[in-house]
Protein backbone atom coordinates (compact mmCIF):
# COMPACT_ATOMS: atom_id res chain seq x y z
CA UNK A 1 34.39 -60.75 -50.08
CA UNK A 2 30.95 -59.75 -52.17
CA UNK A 3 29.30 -61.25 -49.10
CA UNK A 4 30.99 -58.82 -47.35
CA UNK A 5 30.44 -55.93 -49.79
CA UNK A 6 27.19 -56.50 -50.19
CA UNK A 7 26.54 -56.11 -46.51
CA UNK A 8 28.75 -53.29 -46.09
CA UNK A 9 26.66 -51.57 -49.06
CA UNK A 10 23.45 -52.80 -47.18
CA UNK A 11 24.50 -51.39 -43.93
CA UNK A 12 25.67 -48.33 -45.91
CA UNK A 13 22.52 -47.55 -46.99
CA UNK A 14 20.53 -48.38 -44.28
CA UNK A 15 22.69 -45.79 -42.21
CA UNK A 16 21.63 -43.18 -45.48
CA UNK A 17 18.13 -43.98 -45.18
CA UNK A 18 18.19 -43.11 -41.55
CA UNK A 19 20.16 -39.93 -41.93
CA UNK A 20 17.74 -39.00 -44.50
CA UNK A 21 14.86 -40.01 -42.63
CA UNK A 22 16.07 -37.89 -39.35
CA UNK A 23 17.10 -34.89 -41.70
CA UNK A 24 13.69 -35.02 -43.18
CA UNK A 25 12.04 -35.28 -39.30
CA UNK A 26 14.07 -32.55 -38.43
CA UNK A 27 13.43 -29.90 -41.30
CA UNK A 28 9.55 -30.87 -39.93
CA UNK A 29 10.12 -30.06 -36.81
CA UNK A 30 11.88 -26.66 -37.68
CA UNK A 31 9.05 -25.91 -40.12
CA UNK A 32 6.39 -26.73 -37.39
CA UNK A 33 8.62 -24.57 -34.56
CA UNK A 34 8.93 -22.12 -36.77
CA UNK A 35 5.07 -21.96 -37.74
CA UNK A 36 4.80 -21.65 -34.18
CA UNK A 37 7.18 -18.74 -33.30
CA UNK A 38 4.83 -17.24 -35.83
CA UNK A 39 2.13 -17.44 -34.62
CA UNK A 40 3.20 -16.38 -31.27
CA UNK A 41 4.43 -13.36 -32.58
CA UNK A 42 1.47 -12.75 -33.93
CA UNK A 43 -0.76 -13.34 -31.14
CA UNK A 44 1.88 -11.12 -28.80
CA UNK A 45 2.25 -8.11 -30.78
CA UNK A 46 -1.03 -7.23 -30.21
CA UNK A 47 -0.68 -7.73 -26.28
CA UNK A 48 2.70 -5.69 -26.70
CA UNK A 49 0.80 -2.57 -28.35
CA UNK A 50 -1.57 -2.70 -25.24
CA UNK A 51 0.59 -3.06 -22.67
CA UNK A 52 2.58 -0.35 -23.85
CA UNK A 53 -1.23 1.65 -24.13
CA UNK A 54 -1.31 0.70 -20.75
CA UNK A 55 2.23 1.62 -19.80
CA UNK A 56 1.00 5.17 -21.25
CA UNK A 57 -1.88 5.75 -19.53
CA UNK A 58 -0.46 4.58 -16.46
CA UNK A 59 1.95 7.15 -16.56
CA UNK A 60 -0.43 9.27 -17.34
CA UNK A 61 -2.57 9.04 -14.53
CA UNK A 62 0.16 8.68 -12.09
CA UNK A 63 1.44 12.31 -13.20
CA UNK A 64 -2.48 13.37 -12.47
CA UNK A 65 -1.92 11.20 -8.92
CA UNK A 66 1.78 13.18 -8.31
CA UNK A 67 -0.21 16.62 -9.36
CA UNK A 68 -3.02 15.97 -6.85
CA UNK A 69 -0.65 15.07 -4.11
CA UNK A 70 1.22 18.33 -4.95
CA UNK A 71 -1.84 20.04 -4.82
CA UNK A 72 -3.29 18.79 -1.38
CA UNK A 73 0.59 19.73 -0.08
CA UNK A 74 -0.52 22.86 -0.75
CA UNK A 75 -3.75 23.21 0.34
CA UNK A 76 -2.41 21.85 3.62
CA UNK A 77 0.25 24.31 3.91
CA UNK A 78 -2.33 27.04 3.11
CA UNK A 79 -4.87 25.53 6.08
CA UNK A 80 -1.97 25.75 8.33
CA UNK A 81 -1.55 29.32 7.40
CA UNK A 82 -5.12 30.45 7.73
CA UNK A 83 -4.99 28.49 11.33
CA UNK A 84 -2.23 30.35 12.41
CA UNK A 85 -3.77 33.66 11.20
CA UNK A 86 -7.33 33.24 12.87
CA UNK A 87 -5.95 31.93 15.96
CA UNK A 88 -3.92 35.11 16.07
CA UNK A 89 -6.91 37.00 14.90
CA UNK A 90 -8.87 35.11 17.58
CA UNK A 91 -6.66 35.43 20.57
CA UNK A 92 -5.21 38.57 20.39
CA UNK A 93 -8.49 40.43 20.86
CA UNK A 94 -8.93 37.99 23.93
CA UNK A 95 -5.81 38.85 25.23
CA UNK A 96 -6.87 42.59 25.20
CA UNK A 97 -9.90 41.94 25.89
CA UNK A 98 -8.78 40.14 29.09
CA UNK A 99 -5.95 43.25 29.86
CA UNK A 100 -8.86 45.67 29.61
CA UNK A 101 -10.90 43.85 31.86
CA UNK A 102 -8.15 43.02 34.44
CA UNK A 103 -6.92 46.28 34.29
CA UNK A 104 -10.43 47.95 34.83
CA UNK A 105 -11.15 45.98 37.52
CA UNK A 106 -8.06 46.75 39.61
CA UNK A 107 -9.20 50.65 38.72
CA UNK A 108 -12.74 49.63 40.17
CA UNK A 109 -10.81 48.40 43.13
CA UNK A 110 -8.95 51.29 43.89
CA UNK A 111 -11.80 53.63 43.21
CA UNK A 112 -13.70 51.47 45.76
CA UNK A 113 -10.95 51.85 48.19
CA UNK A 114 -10.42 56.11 47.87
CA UNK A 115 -14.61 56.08 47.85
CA UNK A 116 -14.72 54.04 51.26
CA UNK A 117 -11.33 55.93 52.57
CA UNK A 118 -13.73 58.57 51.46
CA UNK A 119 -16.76 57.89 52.58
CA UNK A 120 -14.75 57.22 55.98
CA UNK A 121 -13.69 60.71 56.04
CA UNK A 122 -16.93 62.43 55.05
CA UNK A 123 -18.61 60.31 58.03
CA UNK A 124 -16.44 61.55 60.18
CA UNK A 125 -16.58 65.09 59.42
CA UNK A 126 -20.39 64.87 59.63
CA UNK A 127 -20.17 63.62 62.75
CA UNK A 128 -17.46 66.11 64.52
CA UNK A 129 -19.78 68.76 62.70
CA UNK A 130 -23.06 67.42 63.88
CA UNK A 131 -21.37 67.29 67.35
CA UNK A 132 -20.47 71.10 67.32
């Protein structure tokens, strides 16, 4: 039975020795992991701070991009406008232009007519005068 105690205390303490050993290998590794989280957080806050910079200016220039889009609606609207009003300003006087014209010309064509209807007459009466 001390055999037998003896080994059980062996075994006992064997089994301690281990736990202690992988308690001790643990705390190392927590120590090291958290030396690590560390130092990640210290090399990423940095990167934070400029992405959210870049998050800023980003927003930033895409309110300038928005404004400039705004602003060529505009300007395109406006063009339109000024189209419309010098094609109006353009044809209109065309369109008169083109009345007038047509208008005179069917004048010119009945003035021709009553000259030669005229001129018919007047030839006539020259000749029944000449003849008496």
């Amino acid at each position: 039975m001390v055999i037998a105690a003896l080994v059980l205390a062996l075994v006992s303490f064997i089994l301690a020795c281990a736990l202690v050993i992988s308690l001790v290998q643990t705390i190392k590794t927590v120590s090291k992991l958290n030396d690590i989280l560390l130092n990640f957080e210290s090399s990423t806050g940095p990167l934070v701070d400029e992405l959210k910079k870049s998050a800023v200016l980003a927003h930033g220039d895409l309110k300038r991009v928005s404004s400039v889009i705004d602003a060529s609606d505009a300007v395109g609207e406006a063009l339109g406008s000024y189209t419309k009003l010098a094609k109006s300003v353009v044809n209109e006087p065309k369109i008169t232009v083109r009345s007038f014209s047509s208008g005179a010309s069917k004048a010119m064509e009945v003035f021709k007519s009553r000259n030669k209807k005229n001129s018919r007459k007047r030839k006539s009466l020259m000749k029944r005068d000449s003849i008496v």
